[in-house]
Protein backbone atom coordinates (compact mmCIF):
# COMPACT_ATOMS: atom_id res chain seq x y z
CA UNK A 1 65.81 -129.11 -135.08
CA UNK A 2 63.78 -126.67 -133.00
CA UNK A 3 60.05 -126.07 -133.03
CA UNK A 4 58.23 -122.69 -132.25
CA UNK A 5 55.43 -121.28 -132.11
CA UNK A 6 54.33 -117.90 -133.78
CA UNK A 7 53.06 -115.26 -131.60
CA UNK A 8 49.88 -113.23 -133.00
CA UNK A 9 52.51 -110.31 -133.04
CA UNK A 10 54.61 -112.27 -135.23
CA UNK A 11 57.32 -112.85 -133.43
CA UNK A 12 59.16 -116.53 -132.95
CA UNK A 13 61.58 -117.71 -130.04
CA UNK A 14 65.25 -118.71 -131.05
CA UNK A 15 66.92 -121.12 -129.05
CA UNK A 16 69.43 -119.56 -126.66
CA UNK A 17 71.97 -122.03 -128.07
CA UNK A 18 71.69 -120.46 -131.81
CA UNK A 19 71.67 -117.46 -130.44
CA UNK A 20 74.80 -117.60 -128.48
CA UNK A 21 76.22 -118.91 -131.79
CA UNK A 22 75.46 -116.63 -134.18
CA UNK A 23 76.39 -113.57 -131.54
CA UNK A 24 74.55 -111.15 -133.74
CA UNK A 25 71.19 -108.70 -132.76
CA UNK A 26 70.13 -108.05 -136.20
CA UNK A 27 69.45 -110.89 -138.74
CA UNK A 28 68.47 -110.10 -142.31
CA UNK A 29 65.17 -112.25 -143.37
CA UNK A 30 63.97 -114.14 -147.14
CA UNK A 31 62.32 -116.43 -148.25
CA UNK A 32 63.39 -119.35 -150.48
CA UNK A 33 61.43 -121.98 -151.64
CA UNK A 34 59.13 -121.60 -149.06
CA UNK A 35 61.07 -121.33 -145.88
CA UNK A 36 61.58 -118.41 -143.91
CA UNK A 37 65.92 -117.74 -143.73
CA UNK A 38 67.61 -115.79 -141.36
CA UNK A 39 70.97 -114.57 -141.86
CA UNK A 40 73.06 -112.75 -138.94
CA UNK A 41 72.98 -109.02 -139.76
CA UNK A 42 76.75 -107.83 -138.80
CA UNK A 43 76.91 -104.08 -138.89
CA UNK A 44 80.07 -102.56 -139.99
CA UNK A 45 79.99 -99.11 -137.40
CA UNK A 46 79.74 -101.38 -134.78
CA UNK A 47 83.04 -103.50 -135.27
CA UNK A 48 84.94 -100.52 -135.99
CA UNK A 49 83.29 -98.76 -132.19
CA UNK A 50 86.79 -99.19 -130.63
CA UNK A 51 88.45 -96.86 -133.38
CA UNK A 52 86.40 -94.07 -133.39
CA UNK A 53 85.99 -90.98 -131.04
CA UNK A 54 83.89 -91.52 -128.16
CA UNK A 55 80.65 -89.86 -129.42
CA UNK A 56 80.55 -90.20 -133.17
CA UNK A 57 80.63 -93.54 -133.49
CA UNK A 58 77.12 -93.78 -131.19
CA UNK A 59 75.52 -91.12 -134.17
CA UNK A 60 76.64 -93.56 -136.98
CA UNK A 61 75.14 -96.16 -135.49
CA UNK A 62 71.74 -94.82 -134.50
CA UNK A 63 71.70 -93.43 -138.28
CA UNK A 64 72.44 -96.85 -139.67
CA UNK A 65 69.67 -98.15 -137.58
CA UNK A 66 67.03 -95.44 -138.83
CA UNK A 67 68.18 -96.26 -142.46
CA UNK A 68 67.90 -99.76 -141.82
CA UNK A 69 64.19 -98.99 -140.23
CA UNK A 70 63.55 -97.37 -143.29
CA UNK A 71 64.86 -99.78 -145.98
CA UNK A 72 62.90 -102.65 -144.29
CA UNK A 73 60.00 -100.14 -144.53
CA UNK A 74 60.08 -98.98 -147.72
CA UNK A 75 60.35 -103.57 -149.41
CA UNK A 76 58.06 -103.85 -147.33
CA UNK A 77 55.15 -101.48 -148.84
CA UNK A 78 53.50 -102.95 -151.14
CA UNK A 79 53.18 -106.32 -149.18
């Protein structure tokens, strides 16, 4: 078990060991039962980058970003 501390900008510090575990940037977050869970985000563009012409794949990506921005965003409202 790790303990951090909140900062007043609400971010937290995950040990370098998780991270290099989980090997992901993005992590979806919930709450159950009380507890905050995070769950490794894995983005679908990204794993396909090596298939795709040099170019597109970097548009997809920002795009799924921006929607991702957005969706976050838009649960987010009325909290």
């Amino acid at each position: 078990m790790f303990i951090t501390k909140m900062t007043k900008k609400g971010q937290i510090t995950i040990p370098a060991e998780y991270r290099k575990k989980l090997k992901a940037e993005y992590y979806t977050v919930e709450i159950k039962d009380e507890q905050i869970v995070l769950k490794p985000f894995r983005q679908l563009a990204g794993s396909l980058k090596k298939y795709a012409k040099k170019g597109k794949i970097e548009k997809v990506i920002q795009e799924e970003k921006k929607a991702f921005g957005e969706a976050l965003i838009e649960k987010h409202k009325s909290d």
